[in-house]
N, C-alpha and C. Protein backbone atom coordinates (compact mmCIF):
# COMPACT_ATOMS: atom_id res chain seq x y z
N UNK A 1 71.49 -12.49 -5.24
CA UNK A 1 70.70 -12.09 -6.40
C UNK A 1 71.61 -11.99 -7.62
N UNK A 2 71.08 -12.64 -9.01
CA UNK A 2 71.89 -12.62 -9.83
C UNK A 2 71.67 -10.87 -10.39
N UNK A 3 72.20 -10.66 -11.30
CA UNK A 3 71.89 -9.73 -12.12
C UNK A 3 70.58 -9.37 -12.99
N UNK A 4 69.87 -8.79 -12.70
CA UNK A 4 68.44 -8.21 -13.37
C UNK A 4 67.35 -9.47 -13.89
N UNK A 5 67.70 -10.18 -11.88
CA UNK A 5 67.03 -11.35 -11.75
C UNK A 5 65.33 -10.55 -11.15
N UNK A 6 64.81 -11.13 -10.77
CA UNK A 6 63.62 -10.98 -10.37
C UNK A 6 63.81 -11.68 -8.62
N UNK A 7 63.15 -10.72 -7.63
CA UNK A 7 63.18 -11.46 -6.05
C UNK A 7 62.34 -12.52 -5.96
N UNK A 8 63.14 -13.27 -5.43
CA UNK A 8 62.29 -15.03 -5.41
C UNK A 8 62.27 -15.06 -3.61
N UNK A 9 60.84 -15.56 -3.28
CA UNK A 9 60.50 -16.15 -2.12
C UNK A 9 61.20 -17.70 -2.01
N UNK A 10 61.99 -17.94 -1.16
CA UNK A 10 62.76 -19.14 -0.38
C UNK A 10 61.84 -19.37 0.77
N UNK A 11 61.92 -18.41 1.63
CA UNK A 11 61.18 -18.59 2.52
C UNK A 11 60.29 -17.69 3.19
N UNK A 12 59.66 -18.23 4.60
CA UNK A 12 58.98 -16.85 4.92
C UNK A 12 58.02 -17.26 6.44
N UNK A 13 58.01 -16.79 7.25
CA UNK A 13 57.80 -16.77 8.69
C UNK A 13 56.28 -15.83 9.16
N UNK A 14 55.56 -16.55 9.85
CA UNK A 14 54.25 -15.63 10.24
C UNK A 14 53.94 -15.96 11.54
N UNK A 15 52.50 -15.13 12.10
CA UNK A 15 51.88 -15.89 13.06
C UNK A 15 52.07 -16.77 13.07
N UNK A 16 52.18 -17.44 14.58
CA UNK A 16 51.77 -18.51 14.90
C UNK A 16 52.32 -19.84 14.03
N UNK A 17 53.55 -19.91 13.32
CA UNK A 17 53.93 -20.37 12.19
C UNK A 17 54.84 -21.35 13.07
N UNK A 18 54.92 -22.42 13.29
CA UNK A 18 55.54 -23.56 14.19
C UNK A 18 57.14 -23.69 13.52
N UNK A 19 57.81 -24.40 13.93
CA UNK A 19 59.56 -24.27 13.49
C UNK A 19 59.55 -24.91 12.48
N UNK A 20 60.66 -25.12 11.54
CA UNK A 20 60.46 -26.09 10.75
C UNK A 20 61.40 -27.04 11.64
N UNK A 21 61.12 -28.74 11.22
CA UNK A 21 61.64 -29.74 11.53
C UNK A 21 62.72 -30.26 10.40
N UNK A 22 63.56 -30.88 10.43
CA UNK A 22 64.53 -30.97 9.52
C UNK A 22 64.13 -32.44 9.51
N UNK A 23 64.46 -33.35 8.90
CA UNK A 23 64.78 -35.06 8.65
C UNK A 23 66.09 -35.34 9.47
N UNK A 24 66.14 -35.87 10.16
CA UNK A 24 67.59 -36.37 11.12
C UNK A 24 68.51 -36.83 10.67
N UNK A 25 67.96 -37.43 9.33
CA UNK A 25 69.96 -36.96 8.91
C UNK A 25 69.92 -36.16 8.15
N UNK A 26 69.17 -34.82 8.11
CA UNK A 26 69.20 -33.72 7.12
C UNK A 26 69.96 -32.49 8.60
N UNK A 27 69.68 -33.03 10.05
CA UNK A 27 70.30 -32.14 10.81
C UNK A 27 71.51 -31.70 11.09
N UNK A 28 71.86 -30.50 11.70
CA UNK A 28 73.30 -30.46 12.07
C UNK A 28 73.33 -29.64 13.25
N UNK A 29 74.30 -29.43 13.82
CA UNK A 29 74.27 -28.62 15.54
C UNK A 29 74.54 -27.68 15.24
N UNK A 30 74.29 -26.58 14.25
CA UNK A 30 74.51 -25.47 13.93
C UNK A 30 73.16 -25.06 13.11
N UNK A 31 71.92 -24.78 13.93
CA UNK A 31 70.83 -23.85 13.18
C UNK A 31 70.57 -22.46 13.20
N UNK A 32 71.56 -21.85 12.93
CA UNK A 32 71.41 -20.78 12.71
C UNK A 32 71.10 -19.90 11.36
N UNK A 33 71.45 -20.81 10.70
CA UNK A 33 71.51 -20.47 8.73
C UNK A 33 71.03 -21.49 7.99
N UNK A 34 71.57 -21.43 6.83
CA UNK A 34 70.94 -22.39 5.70
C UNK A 34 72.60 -22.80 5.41
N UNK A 35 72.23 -23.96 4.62
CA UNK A 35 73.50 -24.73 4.05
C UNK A 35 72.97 -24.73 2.51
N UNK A 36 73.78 -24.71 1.63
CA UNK A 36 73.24 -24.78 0.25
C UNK A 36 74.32 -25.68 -0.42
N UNK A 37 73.73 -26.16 -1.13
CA UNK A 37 74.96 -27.23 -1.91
C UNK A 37 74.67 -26.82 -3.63
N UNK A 38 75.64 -27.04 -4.15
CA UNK A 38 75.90 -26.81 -5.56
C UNK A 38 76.32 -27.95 -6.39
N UNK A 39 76.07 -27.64 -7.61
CA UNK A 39 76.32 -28.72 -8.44
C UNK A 39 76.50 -28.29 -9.88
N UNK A 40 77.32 -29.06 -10.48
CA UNK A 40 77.11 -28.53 -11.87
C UNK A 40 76.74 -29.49 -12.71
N UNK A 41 75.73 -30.41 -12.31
CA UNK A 41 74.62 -31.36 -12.90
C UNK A 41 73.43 -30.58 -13.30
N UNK A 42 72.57 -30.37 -14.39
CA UNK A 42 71.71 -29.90 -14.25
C UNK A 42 70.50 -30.64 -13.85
N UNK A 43 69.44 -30.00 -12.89
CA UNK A 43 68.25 -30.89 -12.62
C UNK A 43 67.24 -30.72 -13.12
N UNK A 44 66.33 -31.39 -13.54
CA UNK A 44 65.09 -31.83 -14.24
C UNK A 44 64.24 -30.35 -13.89
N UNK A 45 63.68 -29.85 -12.80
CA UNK A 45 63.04 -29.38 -12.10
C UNK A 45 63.74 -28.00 -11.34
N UNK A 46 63.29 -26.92 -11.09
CA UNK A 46 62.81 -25.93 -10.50
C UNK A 46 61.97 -25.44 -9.62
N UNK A 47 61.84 -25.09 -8.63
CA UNK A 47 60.89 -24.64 -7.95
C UNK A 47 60.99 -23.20 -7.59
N UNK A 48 59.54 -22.80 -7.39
CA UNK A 48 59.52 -21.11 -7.60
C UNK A 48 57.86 -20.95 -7.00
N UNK A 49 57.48 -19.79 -6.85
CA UNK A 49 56.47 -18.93 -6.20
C UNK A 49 55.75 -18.31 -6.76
N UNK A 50 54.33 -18.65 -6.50
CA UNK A 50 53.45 -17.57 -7.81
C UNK A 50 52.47 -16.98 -6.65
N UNK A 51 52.50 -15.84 -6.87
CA UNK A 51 51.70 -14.62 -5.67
C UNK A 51 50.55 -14.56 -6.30
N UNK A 52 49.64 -14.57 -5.83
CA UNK A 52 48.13 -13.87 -5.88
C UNK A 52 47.96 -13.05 -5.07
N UNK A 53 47.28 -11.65 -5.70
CA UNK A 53 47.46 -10.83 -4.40
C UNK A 53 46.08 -9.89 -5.01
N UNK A 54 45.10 -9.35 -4.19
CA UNK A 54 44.11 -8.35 -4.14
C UNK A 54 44.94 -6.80 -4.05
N UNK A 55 44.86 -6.80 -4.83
CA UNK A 55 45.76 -5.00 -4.35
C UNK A 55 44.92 -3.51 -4.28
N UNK A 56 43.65 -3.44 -4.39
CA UNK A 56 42.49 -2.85 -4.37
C UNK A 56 41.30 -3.40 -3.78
N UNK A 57 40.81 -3.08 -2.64
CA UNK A 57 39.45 -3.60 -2.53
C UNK A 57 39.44 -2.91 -0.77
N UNK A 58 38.04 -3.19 -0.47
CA UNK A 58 37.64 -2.20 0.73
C UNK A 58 36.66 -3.62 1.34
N UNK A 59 36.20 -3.58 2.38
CA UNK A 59 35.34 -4.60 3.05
C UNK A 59 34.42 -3.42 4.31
N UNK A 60 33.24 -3.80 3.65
CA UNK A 60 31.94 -3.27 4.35
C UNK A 60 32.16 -3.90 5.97
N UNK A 61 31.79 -2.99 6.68
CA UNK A 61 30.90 -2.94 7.58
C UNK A 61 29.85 -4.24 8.05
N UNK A 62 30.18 -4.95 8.88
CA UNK A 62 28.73 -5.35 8.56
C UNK A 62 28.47 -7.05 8.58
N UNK A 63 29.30 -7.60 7.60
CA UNK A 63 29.12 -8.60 6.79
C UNK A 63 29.77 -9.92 7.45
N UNK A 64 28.85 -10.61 7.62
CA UNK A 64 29.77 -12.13 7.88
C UNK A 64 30.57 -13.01 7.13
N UNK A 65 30.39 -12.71 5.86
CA UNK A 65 31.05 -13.50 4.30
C UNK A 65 30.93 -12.46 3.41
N UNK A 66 32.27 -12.03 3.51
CA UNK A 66 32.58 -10.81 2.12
C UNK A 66 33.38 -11.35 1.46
N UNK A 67 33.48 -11.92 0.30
CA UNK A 67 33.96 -12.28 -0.07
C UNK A 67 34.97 -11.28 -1.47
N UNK A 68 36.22 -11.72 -1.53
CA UNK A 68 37.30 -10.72 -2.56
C UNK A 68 37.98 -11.52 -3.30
N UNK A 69 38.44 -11.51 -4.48
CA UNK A 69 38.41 -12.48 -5.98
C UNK A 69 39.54 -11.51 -6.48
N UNK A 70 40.75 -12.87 -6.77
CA UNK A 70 41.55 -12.13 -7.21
C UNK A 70 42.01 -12.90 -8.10
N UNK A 71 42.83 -12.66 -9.46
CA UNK A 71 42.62 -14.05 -10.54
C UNK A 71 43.41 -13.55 -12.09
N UNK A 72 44.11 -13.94 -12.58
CA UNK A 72 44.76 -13.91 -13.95
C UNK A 72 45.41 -14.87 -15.00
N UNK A 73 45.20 -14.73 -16.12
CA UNK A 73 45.80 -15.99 -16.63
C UNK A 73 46.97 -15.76 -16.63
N UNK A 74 47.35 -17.57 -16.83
CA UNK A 74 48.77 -18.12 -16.69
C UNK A 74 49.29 -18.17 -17.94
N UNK A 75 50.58 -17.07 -18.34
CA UNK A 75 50.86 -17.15 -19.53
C UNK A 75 52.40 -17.77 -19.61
N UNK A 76 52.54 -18.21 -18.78
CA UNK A 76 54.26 -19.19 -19.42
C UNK A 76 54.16 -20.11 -20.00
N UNK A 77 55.61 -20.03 -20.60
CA UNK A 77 55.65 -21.72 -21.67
C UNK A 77 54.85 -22.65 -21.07
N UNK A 78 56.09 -22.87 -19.87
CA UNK A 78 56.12 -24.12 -19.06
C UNK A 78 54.90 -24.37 -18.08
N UNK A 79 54.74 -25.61 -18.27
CA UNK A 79 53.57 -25.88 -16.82
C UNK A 79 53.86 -25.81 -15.50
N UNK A 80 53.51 -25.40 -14.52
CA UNK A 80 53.63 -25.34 -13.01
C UNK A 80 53.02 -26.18 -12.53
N UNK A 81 53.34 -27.46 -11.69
CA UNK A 81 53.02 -28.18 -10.56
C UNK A 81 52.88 -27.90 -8.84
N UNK A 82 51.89 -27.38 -8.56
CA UNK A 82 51.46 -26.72 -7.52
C UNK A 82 51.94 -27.93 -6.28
N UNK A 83 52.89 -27.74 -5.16
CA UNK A 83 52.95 -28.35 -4.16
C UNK A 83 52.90 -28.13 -2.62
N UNK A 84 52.71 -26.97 -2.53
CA UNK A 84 52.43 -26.26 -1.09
C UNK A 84 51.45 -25.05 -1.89
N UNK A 85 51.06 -24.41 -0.91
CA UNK A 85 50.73 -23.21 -0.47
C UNK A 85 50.77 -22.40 0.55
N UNK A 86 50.10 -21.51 0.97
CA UNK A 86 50.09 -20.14 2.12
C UNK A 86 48.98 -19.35 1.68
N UNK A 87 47.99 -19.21 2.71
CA UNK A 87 47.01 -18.26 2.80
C UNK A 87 47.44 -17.22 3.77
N UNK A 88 46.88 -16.07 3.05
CA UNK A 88 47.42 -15.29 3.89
C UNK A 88 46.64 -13.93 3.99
N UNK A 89 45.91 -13.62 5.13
CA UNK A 89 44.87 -12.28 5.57
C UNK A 89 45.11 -11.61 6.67
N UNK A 90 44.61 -10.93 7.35
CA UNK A 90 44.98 -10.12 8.69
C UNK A 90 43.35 -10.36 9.68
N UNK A 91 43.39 -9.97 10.53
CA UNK A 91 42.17 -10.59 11.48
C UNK A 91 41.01 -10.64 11.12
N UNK A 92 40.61 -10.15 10.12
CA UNK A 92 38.90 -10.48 9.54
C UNK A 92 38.81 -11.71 8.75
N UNK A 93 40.22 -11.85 7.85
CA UNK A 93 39.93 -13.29 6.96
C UNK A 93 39.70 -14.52 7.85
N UNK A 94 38.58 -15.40 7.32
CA UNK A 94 38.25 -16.72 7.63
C UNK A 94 38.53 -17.29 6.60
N UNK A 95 38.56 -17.39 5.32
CA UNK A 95 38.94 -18.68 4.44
C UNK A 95 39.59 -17.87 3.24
N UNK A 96 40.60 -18.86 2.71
CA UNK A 96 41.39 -18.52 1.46
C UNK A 96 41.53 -19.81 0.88
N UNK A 97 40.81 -18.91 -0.64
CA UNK A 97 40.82 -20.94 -1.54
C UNK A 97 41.81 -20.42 -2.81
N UNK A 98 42.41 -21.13 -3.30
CA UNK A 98 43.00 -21.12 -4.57
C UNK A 98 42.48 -22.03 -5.69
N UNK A 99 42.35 -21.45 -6.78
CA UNK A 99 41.65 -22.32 -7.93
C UNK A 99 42.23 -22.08 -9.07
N UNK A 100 42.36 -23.23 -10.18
CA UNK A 100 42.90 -23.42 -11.34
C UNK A 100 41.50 -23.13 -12.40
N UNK A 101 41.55 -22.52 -13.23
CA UNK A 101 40.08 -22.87 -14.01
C UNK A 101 40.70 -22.75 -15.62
N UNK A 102 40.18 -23.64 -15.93
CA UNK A 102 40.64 -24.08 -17.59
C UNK A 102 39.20 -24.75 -18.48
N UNK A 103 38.30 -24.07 -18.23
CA UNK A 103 36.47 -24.22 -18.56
C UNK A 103 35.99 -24.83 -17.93
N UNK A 104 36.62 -25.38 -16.92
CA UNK A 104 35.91 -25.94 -14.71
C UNK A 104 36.83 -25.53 -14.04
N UNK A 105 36.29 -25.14 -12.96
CA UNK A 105 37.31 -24.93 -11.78
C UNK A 105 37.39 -26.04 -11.24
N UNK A 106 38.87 -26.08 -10.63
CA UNK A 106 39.63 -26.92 -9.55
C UNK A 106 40.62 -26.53 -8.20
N UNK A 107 39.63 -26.77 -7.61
CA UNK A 107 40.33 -26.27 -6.32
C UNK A 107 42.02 -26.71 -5.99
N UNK A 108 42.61 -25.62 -5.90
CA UNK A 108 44.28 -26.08 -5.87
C UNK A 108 43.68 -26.30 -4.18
N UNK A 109 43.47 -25.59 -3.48
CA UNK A 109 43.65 -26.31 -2.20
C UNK A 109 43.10 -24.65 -1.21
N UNK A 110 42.83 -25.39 0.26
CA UNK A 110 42.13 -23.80 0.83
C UNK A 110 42.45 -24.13 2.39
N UNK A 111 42.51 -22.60 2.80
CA UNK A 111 42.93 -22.91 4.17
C UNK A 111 42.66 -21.63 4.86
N UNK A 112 42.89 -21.41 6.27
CA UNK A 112 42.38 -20.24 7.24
C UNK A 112 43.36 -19.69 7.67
N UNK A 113 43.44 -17.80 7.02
CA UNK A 113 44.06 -16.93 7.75
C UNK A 113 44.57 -17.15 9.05
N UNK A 114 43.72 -17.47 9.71
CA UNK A 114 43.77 -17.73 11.25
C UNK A 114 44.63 -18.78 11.59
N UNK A 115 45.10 -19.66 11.01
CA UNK A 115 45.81 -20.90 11.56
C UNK A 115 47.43 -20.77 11.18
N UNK A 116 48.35 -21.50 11.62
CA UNK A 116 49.29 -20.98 11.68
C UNK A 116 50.03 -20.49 10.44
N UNK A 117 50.70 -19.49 9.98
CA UNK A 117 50.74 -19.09 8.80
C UNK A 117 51.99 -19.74 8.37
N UNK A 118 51.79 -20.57 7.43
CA UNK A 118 53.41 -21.60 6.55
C UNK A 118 52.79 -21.57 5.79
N UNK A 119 53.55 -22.60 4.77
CA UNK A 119 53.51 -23.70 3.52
C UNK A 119 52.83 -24.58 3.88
N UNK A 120 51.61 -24.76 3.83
CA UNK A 120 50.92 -25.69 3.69
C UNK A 120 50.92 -26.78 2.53
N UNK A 121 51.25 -28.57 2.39
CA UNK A 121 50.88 -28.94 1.08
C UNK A 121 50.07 -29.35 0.37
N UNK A 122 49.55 -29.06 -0.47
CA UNK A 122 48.22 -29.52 -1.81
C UNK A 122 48.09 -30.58 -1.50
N UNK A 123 47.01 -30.53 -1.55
CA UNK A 123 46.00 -32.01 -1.47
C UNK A 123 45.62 -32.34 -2.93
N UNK A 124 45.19 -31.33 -3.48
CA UNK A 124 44.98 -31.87 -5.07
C UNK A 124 46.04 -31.75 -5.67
N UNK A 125 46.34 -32.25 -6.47
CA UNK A 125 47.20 -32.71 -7.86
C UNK A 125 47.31 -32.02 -8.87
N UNK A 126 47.18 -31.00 -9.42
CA UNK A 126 47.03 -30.25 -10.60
C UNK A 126 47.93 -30.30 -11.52
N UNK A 127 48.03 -29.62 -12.65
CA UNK A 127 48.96 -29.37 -13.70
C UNK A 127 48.14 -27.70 -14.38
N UNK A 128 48.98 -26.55 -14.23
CA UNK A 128 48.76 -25.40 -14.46
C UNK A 128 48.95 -25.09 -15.88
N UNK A 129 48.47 -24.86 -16.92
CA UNK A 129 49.00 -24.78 -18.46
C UNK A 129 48.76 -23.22 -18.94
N UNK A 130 49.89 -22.98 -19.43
CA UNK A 130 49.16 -21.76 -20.53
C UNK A 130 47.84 -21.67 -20.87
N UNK A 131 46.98 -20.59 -20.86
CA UNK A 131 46.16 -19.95 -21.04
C UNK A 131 44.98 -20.24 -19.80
N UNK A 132 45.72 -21.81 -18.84
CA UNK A 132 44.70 -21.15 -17.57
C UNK A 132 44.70 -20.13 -16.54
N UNK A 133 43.35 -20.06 -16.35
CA UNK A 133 43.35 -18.97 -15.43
C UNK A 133 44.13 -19.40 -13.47
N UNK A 134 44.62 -18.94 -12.83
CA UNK A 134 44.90 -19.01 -11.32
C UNK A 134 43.88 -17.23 -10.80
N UNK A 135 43.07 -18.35 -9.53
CA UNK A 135 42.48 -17.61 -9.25
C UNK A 135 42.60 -17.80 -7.63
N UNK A 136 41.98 -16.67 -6.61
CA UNK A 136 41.84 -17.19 -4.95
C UNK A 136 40.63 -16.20 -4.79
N UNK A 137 40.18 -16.46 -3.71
CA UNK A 137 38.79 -16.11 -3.26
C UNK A 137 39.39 -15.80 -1.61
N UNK A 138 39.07 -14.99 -0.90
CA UNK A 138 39.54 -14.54 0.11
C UNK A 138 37.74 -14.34 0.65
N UNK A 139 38.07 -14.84 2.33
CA UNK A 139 36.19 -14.25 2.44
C UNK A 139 36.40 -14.10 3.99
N UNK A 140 36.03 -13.00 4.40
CA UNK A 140 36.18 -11.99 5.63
C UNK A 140 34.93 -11.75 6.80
N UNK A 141 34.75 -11.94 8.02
CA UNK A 141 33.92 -11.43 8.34
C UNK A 141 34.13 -10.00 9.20
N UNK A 142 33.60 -9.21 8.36
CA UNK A 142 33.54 -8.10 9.50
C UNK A 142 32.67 -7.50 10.32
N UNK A 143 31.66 -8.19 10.84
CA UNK A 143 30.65 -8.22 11.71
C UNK A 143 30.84 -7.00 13.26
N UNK A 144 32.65 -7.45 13.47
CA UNK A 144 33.07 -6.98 14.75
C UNK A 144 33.27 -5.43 14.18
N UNK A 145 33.48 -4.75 12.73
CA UNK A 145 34.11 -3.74 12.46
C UNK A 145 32.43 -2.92 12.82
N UNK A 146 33.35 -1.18 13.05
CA UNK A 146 31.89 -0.43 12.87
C UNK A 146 32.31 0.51 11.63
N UNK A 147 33.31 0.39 10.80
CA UNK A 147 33.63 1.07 9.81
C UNK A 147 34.37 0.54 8.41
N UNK A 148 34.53 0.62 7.75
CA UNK A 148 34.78 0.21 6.42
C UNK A 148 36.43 -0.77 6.68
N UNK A 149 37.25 -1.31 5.99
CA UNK A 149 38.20 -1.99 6.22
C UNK A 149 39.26 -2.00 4.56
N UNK A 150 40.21 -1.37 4.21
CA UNK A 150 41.06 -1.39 3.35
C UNK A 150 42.00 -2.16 2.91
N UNK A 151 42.52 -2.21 1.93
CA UNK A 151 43.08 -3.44 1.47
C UNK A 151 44.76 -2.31 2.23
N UNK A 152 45.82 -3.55 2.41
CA UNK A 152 47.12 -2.50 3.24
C UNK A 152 47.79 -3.60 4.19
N UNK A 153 48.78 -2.28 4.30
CA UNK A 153 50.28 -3.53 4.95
C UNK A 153 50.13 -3.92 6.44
N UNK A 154 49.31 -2.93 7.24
CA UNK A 154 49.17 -2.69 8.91
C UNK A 154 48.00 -3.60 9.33
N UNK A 155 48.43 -3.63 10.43
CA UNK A 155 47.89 -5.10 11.12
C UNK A 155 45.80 -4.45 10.95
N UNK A 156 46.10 -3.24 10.72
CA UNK A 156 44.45 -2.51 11.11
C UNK A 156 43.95 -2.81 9.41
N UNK A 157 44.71 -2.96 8.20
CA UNK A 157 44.12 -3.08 7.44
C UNK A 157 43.84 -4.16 6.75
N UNK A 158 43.93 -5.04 5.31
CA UNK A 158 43.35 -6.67 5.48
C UNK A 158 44.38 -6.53 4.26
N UNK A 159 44.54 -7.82 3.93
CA UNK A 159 45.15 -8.50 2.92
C UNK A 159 44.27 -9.44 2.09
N UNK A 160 44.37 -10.01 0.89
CA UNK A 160 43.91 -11.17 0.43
C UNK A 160 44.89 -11.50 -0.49
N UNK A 161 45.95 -12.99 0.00
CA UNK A 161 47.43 -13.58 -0.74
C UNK A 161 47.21 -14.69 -0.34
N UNK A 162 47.63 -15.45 -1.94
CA UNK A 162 47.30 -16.89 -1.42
C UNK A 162 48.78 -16.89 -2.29
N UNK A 163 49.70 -17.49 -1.93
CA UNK A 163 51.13 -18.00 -2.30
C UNK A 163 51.20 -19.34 -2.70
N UNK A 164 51.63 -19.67 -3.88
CA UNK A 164 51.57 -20.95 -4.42
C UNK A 164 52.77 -21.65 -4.77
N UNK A 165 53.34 -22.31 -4.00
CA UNK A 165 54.51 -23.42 -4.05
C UNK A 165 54.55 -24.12 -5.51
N UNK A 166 55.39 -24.15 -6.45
CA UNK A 166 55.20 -25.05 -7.60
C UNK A 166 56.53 -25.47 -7.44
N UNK A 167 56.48 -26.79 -8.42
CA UNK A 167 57.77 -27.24 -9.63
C UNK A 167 57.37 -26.80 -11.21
N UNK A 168 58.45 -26.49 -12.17
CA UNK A 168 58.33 -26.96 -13.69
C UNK A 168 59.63 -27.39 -13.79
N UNK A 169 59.62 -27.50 -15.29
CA UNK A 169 60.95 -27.72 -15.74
C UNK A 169 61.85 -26.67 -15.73
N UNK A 170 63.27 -27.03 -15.71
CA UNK A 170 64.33 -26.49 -15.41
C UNK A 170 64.77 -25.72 -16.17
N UNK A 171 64.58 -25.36 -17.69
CA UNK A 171 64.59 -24.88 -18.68
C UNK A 171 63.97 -23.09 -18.18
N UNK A 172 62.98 -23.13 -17.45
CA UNK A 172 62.74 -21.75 -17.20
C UNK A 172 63.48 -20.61 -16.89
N UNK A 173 63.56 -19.94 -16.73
CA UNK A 173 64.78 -18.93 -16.81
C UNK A 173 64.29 -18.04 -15.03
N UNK A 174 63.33 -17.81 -15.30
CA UNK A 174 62.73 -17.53 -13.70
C UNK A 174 61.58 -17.63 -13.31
N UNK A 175 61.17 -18.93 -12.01
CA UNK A 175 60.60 -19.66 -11.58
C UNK A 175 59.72 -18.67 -10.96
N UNK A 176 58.94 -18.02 -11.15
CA UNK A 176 58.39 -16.93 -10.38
C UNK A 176 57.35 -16.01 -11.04
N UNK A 177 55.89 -16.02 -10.40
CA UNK A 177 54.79 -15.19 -11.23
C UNK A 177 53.79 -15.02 -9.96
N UNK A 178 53.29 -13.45 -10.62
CA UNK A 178 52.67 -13.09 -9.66
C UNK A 178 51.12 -12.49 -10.60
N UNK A 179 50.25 -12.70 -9.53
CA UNK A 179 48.55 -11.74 -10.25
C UNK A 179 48.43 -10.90 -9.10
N UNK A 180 48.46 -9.40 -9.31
CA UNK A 180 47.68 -8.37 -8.40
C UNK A 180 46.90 -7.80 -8.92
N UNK A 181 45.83 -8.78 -9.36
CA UNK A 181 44.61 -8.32 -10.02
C UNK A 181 43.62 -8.03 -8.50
């Protein structure tokens, strides 16, 4: 960590989350760590992590599609190029969508709590600009619950995070934004 940097997601491990595979000549007989290489070229590009996160909300009793909306505008210079993602809920979520809206929505891309939890990559193409909005929709069934369900860190309570993989330009100072609306 540099100095009165901000914590950046590199990586990150879940359920059911399969190994990563390397490229064969990206391998070596030592996986235990990371290798990092340096340079004092500068590169075009950056990559960094933008969190969406529900940080308030409760889920009824009851319901087969509850759905929870979480969403803020994008106020950096620079544009973000969305290239992976991660949905991410605890046992009631069934679907997590991420959306760009700039006077239509566009689906950045959607996927199920339930399946193995990584980086998934975008299927759509986007370009994120100042003053659009990033939004995710989280939708739960709690049919099986007989009592209310809280937003929280323990496996008993739920989440709604959809994690968004980007590039911009290199010029940014720190690659990294979050909404806990």
């Amino acid at each position: 960590m540099c100095k009165n940097s901000h914590p950046v997601i590199l990586f990150a491990q879940a359920k059911n989350a399969p190994p990563t595979i390397l490229p064969k000549d990206a391998e070596d007989e030592d996986h235990s760590g990371l290798k990092i290489y340096v340079t004092h070229k500068k590169q075009p590009y950056v990559a960094g992590v933008f969190f969406l996160a529900s940080a308030s909300f409760t889920i009824p009793q009851g319901h087969s599609s509850f759905p929870v909306d979480v969403g803020c505008r994008f106020s950096k210079e620079k544009s973000i190029f969305p290239f992976a993602y991660k949905p991410h809920a605890h046992g009631l979520g069934r679907d997590i969508t991420g959306y760009q809206y700039n006077g239509s929505y566009h689906e950045i891309d959607k996927g199920h709590p339930q399946w193995p939890q990584t980086f998934y990559p975008v299927t759509n193409k986007i370009e994120v600009k100042n003053g659009d909005y990033l939004l995710g929709r989280c939708t739960y069934d709690s049919t099986s619950m007989d009592c209310p369900v809280n937003v929280g860190s323990t496996g008993n309570d739920e989440m709604c995070n959809f994690y968004i993989v980007f590039y911009t330009d290199s010029s940014v100072q720190e690659p990294y934004g979050e909404c806990l609306g």
